[in-house]
PDB file of N, CA and C in Angstrom:
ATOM      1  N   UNK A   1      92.967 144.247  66.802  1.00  0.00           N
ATOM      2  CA  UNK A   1      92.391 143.021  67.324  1.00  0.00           C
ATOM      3  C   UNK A   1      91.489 142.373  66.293  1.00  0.00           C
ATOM      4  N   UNK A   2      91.431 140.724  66.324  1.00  0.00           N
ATOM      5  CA  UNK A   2      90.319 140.245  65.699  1.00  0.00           C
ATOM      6  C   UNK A   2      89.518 140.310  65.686  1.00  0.00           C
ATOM      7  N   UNK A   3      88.374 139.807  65.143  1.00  0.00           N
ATOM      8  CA  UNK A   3      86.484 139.276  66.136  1.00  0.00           C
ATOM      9  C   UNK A   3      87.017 138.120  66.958  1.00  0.00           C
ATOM     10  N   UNK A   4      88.060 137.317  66.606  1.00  0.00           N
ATOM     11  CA  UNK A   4      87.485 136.076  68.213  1.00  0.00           C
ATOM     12  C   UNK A   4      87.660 136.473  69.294  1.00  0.00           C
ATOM     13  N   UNK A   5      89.149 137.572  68.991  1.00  0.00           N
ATOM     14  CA  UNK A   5      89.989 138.148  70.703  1.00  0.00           C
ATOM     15  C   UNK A   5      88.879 139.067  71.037  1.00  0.00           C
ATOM     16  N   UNK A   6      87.670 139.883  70.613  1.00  0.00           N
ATOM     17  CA  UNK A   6      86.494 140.573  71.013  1.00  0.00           C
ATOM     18  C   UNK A   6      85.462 139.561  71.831  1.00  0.00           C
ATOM     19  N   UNK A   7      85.748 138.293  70.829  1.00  0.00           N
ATOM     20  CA  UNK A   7      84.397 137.550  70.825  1.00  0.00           C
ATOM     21  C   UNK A   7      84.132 137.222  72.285  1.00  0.00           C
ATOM     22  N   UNK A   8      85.619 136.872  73.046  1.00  0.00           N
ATOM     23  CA  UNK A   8      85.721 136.069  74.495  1.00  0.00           C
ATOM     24  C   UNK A   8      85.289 136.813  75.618  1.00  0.00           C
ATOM     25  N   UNK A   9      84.418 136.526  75.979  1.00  0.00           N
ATOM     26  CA  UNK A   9      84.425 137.659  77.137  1.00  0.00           C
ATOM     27  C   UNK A   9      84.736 137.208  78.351  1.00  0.00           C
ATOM     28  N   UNK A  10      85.462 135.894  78.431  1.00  0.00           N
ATOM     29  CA  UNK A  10      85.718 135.513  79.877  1.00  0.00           C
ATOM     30  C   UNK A  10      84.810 134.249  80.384  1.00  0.00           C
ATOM     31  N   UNK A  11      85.049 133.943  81.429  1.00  0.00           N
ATOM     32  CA  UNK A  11      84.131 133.399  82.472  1.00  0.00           C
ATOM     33  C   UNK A  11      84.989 131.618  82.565  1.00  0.00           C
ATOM     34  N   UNK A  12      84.208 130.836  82.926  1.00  0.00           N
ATOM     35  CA  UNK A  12      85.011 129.375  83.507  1.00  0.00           C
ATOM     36  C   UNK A  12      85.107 128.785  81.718  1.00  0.00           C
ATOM     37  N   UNK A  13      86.072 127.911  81.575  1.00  0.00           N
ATOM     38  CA  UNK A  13      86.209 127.426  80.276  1.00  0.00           C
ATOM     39  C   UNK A  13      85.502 125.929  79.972  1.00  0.00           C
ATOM     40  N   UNK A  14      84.654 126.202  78.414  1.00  0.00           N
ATOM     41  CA  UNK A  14      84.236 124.441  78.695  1.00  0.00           C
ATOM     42  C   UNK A  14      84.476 123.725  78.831  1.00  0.00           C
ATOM     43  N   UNK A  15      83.927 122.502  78.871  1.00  0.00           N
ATOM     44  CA  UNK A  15      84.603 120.861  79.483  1.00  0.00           C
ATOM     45  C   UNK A  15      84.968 120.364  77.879  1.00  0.00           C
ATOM     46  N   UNK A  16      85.969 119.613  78.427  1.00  0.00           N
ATOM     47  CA  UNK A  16      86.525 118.847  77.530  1.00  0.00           C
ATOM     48  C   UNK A  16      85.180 117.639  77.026  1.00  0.00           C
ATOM     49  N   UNK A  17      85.181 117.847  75.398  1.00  0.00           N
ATOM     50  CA  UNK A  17      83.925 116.568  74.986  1.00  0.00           C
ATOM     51  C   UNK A  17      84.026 115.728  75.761  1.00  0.00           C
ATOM     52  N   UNK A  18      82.395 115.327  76.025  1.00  0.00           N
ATOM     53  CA  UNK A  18      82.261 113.568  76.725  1.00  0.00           C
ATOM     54  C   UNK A  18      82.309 113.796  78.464  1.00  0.00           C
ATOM     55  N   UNK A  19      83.175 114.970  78.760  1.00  0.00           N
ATOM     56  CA  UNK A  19      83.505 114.992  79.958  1.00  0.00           C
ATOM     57  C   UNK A  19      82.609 116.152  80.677  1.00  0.00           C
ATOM     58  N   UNK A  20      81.675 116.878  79.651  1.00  0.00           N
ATOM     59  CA  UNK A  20      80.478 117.770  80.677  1.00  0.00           C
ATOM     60  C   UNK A  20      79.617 116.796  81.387  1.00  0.00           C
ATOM     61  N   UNK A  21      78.810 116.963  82.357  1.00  0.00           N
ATOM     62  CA  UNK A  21      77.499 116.399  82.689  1.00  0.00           C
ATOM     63  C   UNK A  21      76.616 117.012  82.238  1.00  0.00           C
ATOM     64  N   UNK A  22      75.923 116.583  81.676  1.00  0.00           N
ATOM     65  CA  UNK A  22      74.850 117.270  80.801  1.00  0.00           C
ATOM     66  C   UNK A  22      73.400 116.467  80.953  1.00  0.00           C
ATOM     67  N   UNK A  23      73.617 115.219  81.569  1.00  0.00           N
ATOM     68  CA  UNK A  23      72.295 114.506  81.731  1.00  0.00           C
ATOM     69  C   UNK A  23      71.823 114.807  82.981  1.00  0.00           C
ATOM     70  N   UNK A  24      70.436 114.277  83.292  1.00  0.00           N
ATOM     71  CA  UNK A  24      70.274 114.889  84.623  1.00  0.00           C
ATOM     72  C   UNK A  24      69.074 113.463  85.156  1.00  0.00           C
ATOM     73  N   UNK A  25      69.298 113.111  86.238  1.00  0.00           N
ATOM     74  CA  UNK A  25      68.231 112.447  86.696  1.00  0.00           C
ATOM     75  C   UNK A  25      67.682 112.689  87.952  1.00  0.00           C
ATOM     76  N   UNK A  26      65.936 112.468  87.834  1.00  0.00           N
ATOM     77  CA  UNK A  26      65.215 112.761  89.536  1.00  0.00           C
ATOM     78  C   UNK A  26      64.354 111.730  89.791  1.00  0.00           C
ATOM     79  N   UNK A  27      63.933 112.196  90.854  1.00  0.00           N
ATOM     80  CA  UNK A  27      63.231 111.173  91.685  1.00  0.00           C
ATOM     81  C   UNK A  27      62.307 111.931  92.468  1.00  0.00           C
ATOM     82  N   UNK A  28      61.196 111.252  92.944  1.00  0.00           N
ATOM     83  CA  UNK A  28      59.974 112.137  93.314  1.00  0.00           C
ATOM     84  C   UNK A  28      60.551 111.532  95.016  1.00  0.00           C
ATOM     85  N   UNK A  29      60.280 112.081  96.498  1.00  0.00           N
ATOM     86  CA  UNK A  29      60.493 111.763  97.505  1.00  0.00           C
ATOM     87  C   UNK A  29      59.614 111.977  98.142  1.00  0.00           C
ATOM     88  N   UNK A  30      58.804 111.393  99.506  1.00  0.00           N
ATOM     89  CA  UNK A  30      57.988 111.931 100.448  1.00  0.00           C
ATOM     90  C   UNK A  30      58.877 112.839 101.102  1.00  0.00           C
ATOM     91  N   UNK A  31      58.057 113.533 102.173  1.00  0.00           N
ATOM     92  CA  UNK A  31      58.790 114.820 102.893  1.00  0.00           C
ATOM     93  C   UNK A  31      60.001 113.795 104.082  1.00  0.00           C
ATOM     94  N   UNK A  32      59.388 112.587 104.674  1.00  0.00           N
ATOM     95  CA  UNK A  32      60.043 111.674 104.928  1.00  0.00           C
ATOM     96  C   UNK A  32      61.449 111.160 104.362  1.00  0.00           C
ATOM     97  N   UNK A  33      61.601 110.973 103.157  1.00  0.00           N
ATOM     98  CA  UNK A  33      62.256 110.210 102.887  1.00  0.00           C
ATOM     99  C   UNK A  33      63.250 111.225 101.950  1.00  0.00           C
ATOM    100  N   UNK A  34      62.737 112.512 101.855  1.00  0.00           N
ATOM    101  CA  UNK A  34      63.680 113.222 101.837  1.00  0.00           C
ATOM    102  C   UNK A  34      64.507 113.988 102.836  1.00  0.00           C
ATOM    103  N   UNK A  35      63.725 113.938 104.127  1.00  0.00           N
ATOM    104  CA  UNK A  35      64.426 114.106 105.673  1.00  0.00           C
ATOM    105  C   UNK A  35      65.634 113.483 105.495  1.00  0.00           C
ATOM    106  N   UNK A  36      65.543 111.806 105.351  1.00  0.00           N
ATOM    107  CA  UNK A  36      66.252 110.817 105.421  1.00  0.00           C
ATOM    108  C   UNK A  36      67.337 111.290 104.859  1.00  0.00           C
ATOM    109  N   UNK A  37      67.138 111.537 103.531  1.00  0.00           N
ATOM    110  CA  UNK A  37      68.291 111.447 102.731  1.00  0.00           C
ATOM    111  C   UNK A  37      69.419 112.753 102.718  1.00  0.00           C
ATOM    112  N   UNK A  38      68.566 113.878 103.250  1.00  0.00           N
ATOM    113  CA  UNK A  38      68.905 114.666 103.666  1.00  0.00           C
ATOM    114  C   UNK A  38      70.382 115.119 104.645  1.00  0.00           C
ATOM    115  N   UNK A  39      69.541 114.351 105.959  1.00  0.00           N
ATOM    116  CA  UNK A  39      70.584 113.917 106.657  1.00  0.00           C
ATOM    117  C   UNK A  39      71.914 112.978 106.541  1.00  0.00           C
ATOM    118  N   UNK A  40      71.600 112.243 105.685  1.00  0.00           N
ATOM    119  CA  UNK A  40      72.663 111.333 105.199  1.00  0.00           C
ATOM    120  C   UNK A  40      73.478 112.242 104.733  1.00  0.00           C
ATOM    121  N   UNK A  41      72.872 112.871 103.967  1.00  0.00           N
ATOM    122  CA  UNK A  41      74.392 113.802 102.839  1.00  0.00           C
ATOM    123  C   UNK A  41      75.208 114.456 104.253  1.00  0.00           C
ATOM    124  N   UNK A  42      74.087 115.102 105.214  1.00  0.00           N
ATOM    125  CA  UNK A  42      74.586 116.107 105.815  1.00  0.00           C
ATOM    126  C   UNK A  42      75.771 115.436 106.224  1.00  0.00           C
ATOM    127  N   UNK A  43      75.784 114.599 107.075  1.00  0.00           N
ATOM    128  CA  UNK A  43      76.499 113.321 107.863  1.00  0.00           C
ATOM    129  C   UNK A  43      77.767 112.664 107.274  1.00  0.00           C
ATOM    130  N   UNK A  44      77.506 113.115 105.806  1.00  0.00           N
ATOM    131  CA  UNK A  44      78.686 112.905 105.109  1.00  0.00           C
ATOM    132  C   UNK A  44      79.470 114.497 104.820  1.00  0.00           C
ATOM    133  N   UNK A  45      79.070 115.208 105.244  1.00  0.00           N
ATOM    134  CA  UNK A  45      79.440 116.057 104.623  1.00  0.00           C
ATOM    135  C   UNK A  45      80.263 116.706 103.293  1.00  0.00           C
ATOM    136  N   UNK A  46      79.220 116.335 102.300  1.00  0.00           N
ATOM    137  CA  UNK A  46      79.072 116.510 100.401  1.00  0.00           C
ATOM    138  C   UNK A  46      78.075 117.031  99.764  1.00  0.00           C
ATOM    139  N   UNK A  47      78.274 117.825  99.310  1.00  0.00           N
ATOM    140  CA  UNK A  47      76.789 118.484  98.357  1.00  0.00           C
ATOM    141  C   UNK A  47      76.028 117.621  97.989  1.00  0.00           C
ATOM    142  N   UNK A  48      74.786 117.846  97.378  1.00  0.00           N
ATOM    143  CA  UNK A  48      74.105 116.525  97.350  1.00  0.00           C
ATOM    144  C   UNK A  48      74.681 115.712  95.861  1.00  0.00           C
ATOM    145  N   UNK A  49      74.672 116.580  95.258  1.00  0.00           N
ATOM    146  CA  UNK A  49      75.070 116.175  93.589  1.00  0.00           C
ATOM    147  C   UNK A  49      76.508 115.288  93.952  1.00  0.00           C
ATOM    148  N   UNK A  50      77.005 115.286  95.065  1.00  0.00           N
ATOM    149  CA  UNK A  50      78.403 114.807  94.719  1.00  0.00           C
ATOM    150  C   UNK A  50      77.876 113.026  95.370  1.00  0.00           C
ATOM    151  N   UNK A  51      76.817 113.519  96.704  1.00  0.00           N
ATOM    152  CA  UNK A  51      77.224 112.089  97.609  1.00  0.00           C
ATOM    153  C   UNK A  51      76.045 111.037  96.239  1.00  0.00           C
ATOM    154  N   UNK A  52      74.910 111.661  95.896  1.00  0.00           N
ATOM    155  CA  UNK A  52      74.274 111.003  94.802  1.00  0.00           C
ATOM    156  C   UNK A  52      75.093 110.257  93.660  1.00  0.00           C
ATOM    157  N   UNK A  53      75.530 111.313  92.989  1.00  0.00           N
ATOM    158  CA  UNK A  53      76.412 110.144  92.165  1.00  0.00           C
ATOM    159  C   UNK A  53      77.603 109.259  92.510  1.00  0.00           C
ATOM    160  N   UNK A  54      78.080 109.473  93.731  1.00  0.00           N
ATOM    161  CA  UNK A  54      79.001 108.606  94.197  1.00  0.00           C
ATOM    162  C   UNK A  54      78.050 107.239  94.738  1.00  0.00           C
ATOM    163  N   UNK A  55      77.138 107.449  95.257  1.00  0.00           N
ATOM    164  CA  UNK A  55      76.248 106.578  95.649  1.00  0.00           C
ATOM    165  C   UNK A  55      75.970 105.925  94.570  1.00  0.00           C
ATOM    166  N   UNK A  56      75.101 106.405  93.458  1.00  0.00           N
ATOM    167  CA  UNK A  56      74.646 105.393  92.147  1.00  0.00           C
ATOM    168  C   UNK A  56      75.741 104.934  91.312  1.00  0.00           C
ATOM    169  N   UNK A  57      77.273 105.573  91.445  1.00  0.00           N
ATOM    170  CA  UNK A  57      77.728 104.951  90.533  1.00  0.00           C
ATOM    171  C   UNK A  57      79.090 103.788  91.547  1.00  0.00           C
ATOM    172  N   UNK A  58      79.239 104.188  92.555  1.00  0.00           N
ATOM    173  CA  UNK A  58      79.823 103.320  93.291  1.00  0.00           C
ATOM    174  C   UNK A  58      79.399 102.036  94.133  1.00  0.00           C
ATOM    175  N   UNK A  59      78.054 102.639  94.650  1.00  0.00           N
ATOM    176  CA  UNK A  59      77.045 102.142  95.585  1.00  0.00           C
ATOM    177  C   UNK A  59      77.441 102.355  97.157  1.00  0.00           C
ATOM    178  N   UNK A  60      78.660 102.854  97.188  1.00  0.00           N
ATOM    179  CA  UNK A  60      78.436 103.282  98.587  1.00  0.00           C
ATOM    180  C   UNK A  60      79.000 105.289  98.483  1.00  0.00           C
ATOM    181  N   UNK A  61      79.198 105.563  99.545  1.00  0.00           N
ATOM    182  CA  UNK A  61      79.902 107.073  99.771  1.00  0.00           C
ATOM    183  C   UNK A  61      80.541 107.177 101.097  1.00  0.00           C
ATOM    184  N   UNK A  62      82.179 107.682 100.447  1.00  0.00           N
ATOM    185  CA  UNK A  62      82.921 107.968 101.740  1.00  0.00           C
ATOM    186  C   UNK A  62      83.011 109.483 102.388  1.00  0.00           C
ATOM    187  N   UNK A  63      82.332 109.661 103.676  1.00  0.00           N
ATOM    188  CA  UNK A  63      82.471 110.458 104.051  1.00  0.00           C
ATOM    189  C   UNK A  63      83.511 111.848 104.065  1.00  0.00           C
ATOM    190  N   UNK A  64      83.675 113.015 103.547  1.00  0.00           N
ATOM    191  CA  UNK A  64      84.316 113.620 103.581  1.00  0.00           C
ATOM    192  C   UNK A  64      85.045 114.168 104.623  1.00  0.00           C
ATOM    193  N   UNK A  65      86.503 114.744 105.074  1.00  0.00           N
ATOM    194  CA  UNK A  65      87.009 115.006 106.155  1.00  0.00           C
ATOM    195  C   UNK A  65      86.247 115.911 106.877  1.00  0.00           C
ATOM    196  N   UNK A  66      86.246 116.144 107.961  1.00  0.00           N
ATOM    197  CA  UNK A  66      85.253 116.542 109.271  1.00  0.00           C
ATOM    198  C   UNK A  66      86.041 118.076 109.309  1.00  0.00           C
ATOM    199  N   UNK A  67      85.336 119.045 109.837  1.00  0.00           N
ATOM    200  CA  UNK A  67      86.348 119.641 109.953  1.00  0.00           C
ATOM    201  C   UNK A  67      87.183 119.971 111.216  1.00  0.00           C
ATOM    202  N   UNK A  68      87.042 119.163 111.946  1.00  0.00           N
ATOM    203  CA  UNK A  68      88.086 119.200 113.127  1.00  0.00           C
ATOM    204  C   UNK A  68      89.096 117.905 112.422  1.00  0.00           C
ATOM    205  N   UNK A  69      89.179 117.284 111.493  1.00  0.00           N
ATOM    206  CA  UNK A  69      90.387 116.519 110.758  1.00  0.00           C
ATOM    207  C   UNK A  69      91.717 117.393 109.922  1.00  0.00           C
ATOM    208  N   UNK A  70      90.367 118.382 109.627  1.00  0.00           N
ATOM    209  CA  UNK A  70      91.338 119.667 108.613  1.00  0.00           C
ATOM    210  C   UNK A  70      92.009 120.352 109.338  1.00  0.00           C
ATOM    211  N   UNK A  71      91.665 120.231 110.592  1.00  0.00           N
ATOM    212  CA  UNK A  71      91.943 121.161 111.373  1.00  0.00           C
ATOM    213  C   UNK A  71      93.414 120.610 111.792  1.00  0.00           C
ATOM    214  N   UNK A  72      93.107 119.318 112.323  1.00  0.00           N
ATOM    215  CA  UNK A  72      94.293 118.243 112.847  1.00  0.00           C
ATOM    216  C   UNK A  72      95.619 118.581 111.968  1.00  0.00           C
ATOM    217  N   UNK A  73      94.772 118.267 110.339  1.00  0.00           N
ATOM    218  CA  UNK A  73      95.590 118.036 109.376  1.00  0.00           C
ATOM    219  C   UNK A  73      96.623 119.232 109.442  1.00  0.00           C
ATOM    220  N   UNK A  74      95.695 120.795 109.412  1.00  0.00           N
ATOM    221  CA  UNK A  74      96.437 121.868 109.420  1.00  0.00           C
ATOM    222  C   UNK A  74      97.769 122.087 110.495  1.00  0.00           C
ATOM    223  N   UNK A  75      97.442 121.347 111.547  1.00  0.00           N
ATOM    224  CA  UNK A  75      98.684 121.522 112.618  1.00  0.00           C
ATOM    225  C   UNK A  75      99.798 120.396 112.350  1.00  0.00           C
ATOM    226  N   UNK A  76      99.262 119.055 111.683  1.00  0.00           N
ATOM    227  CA  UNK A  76     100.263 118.711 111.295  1.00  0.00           C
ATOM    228  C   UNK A  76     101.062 119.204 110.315  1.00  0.00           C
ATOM    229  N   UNK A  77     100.696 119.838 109.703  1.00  0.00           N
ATOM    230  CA  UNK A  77     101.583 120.833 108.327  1.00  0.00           C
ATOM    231  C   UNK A  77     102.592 121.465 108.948  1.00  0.00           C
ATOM    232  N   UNK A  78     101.970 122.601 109.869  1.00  0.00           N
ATOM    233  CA  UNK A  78     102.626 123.137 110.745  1.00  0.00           C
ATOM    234  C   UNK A  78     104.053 122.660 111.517  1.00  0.00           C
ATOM    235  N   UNK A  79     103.610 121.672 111.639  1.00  0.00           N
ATOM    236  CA  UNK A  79     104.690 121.049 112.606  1.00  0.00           C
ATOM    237  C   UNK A  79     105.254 120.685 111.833  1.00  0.00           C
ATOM    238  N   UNK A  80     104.891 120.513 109.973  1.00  0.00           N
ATOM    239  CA  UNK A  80     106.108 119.683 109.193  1.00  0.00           C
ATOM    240  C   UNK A  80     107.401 121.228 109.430  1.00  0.00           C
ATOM    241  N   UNK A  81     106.613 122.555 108.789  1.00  0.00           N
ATOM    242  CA  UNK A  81     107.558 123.269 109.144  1.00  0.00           C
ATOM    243  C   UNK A  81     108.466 123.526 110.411  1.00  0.00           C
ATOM    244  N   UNK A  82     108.170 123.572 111.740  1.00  0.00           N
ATOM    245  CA  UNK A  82     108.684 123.412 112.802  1.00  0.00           C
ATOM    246  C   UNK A  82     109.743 122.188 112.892  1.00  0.00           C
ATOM    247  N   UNK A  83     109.495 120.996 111.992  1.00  0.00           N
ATOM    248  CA  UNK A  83     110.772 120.356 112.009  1.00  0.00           C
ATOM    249  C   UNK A  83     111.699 120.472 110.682  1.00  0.00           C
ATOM    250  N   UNK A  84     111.248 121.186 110.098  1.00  0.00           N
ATOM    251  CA  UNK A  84     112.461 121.273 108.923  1.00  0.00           C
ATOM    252  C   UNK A  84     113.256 122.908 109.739  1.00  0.00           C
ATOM    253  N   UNK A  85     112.805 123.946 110.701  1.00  0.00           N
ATOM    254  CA  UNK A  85     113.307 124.739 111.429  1.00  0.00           C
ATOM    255  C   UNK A  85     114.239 123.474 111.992  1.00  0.00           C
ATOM    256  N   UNK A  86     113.810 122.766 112.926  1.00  0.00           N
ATOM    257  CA  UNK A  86     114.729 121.915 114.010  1.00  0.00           C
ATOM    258  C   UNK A  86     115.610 121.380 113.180  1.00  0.00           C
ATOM    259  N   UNK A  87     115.462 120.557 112.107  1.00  0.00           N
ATOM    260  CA  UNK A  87     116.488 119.865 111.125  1.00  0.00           C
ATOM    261  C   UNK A  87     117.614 120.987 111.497  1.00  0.00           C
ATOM    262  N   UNK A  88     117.028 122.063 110.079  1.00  0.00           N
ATOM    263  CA  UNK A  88     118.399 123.157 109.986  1.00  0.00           C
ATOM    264  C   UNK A  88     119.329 123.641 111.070  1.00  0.00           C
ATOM    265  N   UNK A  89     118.465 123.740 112.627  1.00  0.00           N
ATOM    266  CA  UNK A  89     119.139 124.076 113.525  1.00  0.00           C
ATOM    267  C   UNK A  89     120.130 122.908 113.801  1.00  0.00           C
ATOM    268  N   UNK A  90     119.294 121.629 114.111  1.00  0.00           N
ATOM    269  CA  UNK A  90     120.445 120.776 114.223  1.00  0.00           C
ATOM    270  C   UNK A  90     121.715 120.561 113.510  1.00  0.00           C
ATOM    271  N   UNK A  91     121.650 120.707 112.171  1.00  0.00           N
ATOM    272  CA  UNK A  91     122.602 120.761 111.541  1.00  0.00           C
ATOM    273  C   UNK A  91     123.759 121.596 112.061  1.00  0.00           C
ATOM    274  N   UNK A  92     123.149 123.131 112.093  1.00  0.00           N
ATOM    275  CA  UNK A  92     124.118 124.168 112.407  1.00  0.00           C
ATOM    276  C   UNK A  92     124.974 123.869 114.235  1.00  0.00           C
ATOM    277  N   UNK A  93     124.195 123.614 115.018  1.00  0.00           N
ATOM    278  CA  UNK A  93     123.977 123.328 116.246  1.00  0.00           C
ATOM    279  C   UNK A  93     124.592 122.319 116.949  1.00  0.00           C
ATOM    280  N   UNK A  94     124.461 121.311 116.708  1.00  0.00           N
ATOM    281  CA  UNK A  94     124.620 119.687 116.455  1.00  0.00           C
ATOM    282  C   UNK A  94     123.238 119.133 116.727  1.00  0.00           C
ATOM    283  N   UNK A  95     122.887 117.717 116.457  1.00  0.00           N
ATOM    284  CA  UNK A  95     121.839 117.034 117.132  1.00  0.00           C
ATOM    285  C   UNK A  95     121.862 117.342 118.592  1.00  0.00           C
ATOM    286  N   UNK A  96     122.727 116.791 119.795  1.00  0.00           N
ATOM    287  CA  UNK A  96     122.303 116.834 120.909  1.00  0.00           C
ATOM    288  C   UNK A  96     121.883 117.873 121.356  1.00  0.00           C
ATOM    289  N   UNK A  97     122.121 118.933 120.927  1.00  0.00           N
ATOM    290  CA  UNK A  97     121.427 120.372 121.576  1.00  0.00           C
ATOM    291  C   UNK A  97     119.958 120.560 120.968  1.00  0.00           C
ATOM    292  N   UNK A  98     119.115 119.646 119.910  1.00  0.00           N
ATOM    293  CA  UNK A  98     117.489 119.648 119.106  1.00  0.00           C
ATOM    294  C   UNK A  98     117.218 118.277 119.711  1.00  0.00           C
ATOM    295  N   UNK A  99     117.655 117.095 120.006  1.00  0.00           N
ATOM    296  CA  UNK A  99     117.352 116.314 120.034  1.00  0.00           C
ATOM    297  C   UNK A  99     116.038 115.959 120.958  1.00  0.00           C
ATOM    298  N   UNK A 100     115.805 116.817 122.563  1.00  0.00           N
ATOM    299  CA  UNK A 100     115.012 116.958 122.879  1.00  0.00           C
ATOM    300  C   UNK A 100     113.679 117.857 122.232  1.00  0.00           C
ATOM    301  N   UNK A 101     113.880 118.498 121.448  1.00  0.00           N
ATOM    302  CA  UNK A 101     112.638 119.426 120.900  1.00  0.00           C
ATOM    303  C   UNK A 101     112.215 118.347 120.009  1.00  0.00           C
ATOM    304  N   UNK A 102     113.280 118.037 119.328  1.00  0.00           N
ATOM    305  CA  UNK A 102     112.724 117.394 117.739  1.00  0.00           C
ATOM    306  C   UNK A 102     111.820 115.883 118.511  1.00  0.00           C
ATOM    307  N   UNK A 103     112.164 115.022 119.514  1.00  0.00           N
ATOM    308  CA  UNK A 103     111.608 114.074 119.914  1.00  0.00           C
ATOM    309  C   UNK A 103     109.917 114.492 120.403  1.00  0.00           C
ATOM    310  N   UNK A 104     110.252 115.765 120.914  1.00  0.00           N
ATOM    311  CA  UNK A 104     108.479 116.310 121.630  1.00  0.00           C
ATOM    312  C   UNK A 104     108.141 116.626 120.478  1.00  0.00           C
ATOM    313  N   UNK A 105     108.410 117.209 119.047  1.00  0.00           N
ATOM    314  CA  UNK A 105     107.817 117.477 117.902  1.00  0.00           C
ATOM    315  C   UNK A 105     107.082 116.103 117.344  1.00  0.00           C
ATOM    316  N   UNK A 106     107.883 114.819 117.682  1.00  0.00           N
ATOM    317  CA  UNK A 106     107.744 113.597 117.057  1.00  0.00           C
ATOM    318  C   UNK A 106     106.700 113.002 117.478  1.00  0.00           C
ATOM    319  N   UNK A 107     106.427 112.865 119.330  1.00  0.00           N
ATOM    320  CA  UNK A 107     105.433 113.056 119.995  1.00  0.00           C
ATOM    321  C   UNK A 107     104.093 113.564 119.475  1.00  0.00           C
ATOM    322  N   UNK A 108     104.157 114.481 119.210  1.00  0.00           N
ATOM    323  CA  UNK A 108     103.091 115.364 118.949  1.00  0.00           C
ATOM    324  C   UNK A 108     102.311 114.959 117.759  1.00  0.00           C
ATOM    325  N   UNK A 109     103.132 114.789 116.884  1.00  0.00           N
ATOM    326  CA  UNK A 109     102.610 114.032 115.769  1.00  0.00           C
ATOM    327  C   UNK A 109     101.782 113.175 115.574  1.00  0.00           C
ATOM    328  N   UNK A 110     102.268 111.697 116.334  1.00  0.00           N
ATOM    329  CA  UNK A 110     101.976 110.804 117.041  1.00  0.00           C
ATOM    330  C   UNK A 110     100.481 111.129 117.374  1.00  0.00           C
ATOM    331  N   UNK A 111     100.234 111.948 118.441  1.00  0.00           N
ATOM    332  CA  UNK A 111      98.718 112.075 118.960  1.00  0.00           C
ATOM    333  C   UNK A 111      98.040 112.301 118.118  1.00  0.00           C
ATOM    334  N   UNK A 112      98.174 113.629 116.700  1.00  0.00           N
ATOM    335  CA  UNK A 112      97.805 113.761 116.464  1.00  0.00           C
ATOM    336  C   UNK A 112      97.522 113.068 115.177  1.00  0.00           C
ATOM    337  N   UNK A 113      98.345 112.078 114.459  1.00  0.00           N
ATOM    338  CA  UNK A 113      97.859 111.396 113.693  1.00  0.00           C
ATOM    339  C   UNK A 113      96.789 109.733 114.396  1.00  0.00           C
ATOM    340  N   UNK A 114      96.998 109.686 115.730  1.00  0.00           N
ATOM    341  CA  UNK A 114      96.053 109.211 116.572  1.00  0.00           C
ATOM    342  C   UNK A 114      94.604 109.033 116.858  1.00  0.00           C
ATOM    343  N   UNK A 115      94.469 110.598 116.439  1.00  0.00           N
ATOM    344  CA  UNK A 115      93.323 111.048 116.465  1.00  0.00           C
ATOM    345  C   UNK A 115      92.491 111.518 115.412  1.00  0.00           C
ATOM    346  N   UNK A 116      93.395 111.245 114.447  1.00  0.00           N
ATOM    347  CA  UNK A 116      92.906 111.955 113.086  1.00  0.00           C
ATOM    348  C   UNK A 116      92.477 110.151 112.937  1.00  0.00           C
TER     349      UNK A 116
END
């Protein structure tokens, strides 16, 4: 072995130049007005470092998915598999014998992109 293949000992790899954050900025807050802001992040649900600079460099911040959305989201996945099952069956099967499942699958969807 070399010295560099010794040298590495692992761990996350650096950022590409230009592209670390390396600057840092603060701000002094009352206990108030860091309540405030507090809650805001919470409400968005984002670390603070993320909803801050989205805030100063966008001027606004979009809330991150909730997690009853992920949740939504996760059953719609689900159901993508449950209709690529129904597809294949239909194929083998014919349509009219899926046609009722695959329509309540379609349904379902429906609500739940409704609600998402």
């Amino acid at each position: 072995m070399t010295d560099n293949e010794n040298s590495h000992k692992g761990g996350r790899p650096k950022s590409a130049k230009g592209k670390a954050r390396t600057k840092t900025l603060s701000t002094r807050l009352t206990l108030a007005e860091w309540k405030t802001v507090m809650k805001r992040i919470a409400d968005a649900g984002k670390k603070p470092s993320h909803f801050l600079r989205d805030l100063l460099l966008q001027g606004k911040v979009t809330a991150a998915r909730t997690q009853e959305d992920r949740k939504q989201i996760r059953m719609l996945e689900g159901g993508c598999n449950n209709l690529n099952q129904l597809a294949k069956m239909a194929h083998q099967q014919g349509f009219p014998r899926t046609k009722e499942k695959i329509t309540a699958l379609l349904d379902e969807f429906n609500r739940i992109i409704a609600r998402i």
